[in-house]
C-alpha atoms as a PDB file:
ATOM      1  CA  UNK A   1      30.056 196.638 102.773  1.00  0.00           C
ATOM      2  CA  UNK A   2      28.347 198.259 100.100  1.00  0.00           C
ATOM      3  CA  UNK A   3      25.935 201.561 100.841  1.00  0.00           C
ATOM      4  CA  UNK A   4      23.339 199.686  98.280  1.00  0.00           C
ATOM      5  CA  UNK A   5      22.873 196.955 100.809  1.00  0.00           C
ATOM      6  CA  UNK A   6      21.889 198.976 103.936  1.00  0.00           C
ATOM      7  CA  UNK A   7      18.201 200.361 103.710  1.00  0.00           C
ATOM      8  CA  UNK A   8      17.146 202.444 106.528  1.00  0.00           C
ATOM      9  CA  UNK A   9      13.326 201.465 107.905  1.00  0.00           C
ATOM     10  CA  UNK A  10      12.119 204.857 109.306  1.00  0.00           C
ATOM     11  CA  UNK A  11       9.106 203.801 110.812  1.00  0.00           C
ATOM     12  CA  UNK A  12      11.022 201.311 112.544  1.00  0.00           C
ATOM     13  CA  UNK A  13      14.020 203.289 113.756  1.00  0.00           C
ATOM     14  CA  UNK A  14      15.905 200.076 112.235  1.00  0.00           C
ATOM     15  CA  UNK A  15      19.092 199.754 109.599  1.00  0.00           C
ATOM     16  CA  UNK A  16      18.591 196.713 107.423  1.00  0.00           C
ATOM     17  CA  UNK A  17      20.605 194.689 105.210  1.00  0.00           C
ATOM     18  CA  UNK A  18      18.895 194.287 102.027  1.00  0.00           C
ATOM     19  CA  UNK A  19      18.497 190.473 101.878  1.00  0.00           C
ATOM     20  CA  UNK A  20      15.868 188.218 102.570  1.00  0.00           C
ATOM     21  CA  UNK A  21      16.903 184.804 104.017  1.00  0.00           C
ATOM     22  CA  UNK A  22      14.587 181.909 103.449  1.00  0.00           C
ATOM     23  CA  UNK A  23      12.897 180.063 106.557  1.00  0.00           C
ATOM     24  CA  UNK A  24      14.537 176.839 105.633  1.00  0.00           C
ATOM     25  CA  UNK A  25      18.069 178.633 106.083  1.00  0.00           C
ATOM     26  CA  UNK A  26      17.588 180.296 109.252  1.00  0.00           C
ATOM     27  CA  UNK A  27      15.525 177.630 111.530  1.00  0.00           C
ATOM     28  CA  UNK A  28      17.936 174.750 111.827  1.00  0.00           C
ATOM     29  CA  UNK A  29      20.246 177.533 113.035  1.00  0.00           C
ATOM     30  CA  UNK A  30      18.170 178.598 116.294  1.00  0.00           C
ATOM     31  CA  UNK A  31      18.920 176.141 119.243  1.00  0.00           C
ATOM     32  CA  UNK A  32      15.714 173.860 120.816  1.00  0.00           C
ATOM     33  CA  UNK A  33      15.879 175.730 124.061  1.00  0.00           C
ATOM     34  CA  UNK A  34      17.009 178.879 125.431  1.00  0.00           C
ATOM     35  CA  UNK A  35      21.112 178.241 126.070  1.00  0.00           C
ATOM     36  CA  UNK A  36      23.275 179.166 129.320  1.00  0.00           C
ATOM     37  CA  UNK A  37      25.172 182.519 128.915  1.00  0.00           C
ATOM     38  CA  UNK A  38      28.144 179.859 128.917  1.00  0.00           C
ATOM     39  CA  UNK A  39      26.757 178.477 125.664  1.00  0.00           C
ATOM     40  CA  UNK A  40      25.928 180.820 123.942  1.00  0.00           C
ATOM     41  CA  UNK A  41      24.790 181.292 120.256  1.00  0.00           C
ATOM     42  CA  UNK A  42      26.299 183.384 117.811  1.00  0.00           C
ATOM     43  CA  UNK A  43      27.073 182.879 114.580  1.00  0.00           C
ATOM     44  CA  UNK A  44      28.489 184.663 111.431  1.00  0.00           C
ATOM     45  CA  UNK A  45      25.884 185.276 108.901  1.00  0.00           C
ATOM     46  CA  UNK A  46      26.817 186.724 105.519  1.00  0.00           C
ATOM     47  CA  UNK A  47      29.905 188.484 108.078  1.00  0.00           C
ATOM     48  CA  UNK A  48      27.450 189.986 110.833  1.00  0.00           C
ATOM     49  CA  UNK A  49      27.580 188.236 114.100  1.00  0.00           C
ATOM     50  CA  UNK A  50      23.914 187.092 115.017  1.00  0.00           C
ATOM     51  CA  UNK A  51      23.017 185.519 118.095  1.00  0.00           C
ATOM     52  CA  UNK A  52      20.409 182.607 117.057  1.00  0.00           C
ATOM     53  CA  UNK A  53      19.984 181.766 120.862  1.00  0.00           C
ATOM     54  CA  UNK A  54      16.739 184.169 121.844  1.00  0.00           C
ATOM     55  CA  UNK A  55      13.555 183.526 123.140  1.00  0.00           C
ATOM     56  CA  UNK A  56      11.674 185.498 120.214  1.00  0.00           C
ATOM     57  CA  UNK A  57      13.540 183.111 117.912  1.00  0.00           C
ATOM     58  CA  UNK A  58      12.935 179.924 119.579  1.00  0.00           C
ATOM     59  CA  UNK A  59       9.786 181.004 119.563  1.00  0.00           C
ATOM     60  CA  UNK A  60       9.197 181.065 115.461  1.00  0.00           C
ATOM     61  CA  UNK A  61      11.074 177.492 115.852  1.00  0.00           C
ATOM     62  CA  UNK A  62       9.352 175.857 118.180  1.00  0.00           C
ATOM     63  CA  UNK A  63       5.375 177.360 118.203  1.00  0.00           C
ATOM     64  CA  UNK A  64       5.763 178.096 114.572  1.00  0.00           C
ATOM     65  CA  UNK A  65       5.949 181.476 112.201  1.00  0.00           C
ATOM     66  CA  UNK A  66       1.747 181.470 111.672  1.00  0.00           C
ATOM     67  CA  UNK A  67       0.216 184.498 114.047  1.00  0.00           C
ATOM     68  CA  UNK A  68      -2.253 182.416 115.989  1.00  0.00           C
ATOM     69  CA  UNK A  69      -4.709 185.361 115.830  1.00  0.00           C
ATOM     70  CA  UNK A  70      -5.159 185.779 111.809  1.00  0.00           C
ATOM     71  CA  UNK A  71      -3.187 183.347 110.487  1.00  0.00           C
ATOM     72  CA  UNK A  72      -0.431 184.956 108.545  1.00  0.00           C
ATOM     73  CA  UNK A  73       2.516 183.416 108.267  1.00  0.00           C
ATOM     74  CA  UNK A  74       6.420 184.306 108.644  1.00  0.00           C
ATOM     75  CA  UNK A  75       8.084 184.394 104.660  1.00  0.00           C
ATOM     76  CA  UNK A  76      11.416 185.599 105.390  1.00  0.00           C
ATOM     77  CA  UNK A  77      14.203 186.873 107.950  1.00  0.00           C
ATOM     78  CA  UNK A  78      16.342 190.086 107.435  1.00  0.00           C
ATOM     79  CA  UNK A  79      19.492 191.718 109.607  1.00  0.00           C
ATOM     80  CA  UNK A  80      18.673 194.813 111.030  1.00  0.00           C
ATOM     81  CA  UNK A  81      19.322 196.928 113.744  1.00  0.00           C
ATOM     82  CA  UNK A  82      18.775 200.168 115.731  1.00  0.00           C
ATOM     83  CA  UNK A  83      20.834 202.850 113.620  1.00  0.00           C
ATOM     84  CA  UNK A  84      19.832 205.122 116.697  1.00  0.00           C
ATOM     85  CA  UNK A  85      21.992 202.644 118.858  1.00  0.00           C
ATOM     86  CA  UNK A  86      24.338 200.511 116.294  1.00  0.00           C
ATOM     87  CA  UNK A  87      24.120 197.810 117.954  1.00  0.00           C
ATOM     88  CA  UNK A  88      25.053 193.892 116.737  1.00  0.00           C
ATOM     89  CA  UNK A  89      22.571 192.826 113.858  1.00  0.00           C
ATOM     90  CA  UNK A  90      19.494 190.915 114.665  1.00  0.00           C
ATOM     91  CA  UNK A  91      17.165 188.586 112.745  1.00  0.00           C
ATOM     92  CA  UNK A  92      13.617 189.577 112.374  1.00  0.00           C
ATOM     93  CA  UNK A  93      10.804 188.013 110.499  1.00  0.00           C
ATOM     94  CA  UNK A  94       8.435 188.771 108.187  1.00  0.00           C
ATOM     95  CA  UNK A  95       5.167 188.102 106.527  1.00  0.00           C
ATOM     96  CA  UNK A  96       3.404 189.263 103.530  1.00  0.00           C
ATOM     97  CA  UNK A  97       0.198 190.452 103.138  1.00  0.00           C
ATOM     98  CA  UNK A  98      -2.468 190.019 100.368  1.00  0.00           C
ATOM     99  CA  UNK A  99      -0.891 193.953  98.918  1.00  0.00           C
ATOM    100  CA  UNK A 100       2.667 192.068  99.610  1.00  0.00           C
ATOM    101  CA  UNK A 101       3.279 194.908 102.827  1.00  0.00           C
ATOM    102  CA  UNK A 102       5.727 193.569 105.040  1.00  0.00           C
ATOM    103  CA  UNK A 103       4.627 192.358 108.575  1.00  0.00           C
ATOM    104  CA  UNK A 104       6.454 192.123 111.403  1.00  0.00           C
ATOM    105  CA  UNK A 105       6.472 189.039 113.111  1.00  0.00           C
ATOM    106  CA  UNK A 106       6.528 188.996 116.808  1.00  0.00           C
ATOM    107  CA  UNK A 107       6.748 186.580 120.000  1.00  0.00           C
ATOM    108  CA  UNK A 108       3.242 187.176 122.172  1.00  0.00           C
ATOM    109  CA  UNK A 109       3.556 186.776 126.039  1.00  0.00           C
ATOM    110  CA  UNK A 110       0.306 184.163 126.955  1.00  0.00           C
ATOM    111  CA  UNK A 111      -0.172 185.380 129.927  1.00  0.00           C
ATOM    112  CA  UNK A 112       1.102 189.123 129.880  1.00  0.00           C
ATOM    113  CA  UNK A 113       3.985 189.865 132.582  1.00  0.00           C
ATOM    114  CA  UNK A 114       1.726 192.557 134.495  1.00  0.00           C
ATOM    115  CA  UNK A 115      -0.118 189.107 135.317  1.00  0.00           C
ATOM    116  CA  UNK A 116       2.905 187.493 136.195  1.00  0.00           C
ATOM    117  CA  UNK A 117       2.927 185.687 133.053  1.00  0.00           C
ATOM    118  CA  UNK A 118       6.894 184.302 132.622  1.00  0.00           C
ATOM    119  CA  UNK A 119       9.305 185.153 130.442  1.00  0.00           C
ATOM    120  CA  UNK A 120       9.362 181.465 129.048  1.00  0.00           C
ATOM    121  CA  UNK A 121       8.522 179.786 125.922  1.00  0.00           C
ATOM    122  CA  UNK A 122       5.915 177.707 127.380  1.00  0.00           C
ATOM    123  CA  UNK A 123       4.239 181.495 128.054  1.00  0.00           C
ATOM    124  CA  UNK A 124       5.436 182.273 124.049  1.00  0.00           C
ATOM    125  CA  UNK A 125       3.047 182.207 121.144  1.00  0.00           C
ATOM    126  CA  UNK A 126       3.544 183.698 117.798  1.00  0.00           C
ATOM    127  CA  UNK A 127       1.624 186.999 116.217  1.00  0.00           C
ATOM    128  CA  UNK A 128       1.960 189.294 113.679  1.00  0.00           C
ATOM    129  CA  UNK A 129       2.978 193.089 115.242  1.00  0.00           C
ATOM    130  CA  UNK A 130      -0.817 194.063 114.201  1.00  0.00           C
ATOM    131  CA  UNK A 131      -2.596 191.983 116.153  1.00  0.00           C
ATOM    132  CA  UNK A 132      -0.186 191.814 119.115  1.00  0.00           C
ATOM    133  CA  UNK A 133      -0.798 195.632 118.867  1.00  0.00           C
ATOM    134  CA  UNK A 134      -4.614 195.232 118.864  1.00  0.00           C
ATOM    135  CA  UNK A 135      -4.141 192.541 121.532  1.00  0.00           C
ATOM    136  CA  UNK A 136      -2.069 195.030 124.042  1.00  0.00           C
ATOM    137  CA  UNK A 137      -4.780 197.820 122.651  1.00  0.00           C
ATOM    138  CA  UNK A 138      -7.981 197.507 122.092  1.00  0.00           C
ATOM    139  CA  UNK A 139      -8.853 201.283 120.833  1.00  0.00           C
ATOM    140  CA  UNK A 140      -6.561 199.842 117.725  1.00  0.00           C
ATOM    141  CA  UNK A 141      -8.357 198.449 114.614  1.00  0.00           C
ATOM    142  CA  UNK A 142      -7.299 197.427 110.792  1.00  0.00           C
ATOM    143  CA  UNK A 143      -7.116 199.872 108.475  1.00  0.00           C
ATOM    144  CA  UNK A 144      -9.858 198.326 105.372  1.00  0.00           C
ATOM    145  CA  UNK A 145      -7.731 199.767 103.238  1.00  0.00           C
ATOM    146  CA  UNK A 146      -4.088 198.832 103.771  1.00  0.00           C
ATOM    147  CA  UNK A 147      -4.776 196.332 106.960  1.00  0.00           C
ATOM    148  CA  UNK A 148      -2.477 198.384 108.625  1.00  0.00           C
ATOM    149  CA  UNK A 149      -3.276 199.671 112.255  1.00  0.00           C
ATOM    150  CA  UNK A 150      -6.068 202.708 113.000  1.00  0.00           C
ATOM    151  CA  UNK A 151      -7.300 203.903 115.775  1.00  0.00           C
ATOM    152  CA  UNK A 152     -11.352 202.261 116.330  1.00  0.00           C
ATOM    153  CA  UNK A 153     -13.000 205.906 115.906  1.00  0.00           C
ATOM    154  CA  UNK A 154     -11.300 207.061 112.573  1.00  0.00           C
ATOM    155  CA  UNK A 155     -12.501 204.799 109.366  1.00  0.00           C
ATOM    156  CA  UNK A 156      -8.578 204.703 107.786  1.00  0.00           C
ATOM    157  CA  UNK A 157      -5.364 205.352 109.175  1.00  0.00           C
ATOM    158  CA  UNK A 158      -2.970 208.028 108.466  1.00  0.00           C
ATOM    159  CA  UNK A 159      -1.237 206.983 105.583  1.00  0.00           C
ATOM    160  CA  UNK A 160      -4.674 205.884 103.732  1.00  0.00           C
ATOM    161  CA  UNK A 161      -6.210 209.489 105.013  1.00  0.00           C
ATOM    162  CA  UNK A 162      -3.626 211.234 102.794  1.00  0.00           C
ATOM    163  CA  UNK A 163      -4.372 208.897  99.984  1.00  0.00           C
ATOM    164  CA  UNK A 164      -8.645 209.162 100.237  1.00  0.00           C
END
């Protein structure tokens, strides 16, 4: 493997491998339903082992890659991983926003599991990682600069604080 292919994401804690896959290319992949240990998964993609049999990606298959909160939808999926674990390669996807920032894409439990909400897809709905943030935390906002996350008493976040 080439060094030009792995990007580190910093804010993320996450190693990535520089190329986007296309929705069409990864959905028919991911299974209907959440498989037995017995049956599971995995398959090579582009020589990473990737197990297509998880709830957060049956979720994008079934309920859809649009965040039910603001609409956004999923444009691609990259491999990455923890480089503070190395673990096996994942699949995560993304959206674009209007300033073409990557958002992360993220299964939303319905009925949160501190209300006994299950960990099934019937209880599974797609969001975007902002507004599952602002869901979980209400003191969050969007930043009207960057539509990144602020907290509700500061007018930018961080990053746009530096810039102002």
């Amino acid at each position: 493997m080439k060094n030009k292919e792995i990007k580190l994401v910093a804010k993320q804690n996450m190693e990535r491998i520089d190329r986007k896959f296309e929705i069409e290319e990864i959905l028919p992949r991911i299974p209907d339903c959440l498989l037995s240990n017995k049956n599971y998964k995995r398959e090579i993609l582009d020589g990473h082992l990737i197990n297509f049999n998880s709830l957060r990606l049956i979720t994008f298959k079934l309920k859809g890659i649009t965040c039910i909160e603001c609409g956004i939808k999923g444009s691609f999926f990259v491999k990455e991983r923890f480089f503070s674990i190395g673990g096996p390669y994942h699949l995560n996807l993304y959206a674009l926003d209007e300033n073409n920032n990557e958002i992360l894409m993220t299964r939303d439990h319905i009925v949160p599991k501190f209300k006994d909400g299950k960990n099934s897809i019937d209880n599974m709905q797609t969001m975007c990682r902002i507004c599952n943030q602002l869901k979980d935390h209400p003191q969050l906002t969007i930043c009207p600069i960057c539509n990144g996350e602020k907290k509700a008493i500061e007018m930018f976040c961080k990053n746009c604080v530096a810039v102002v």
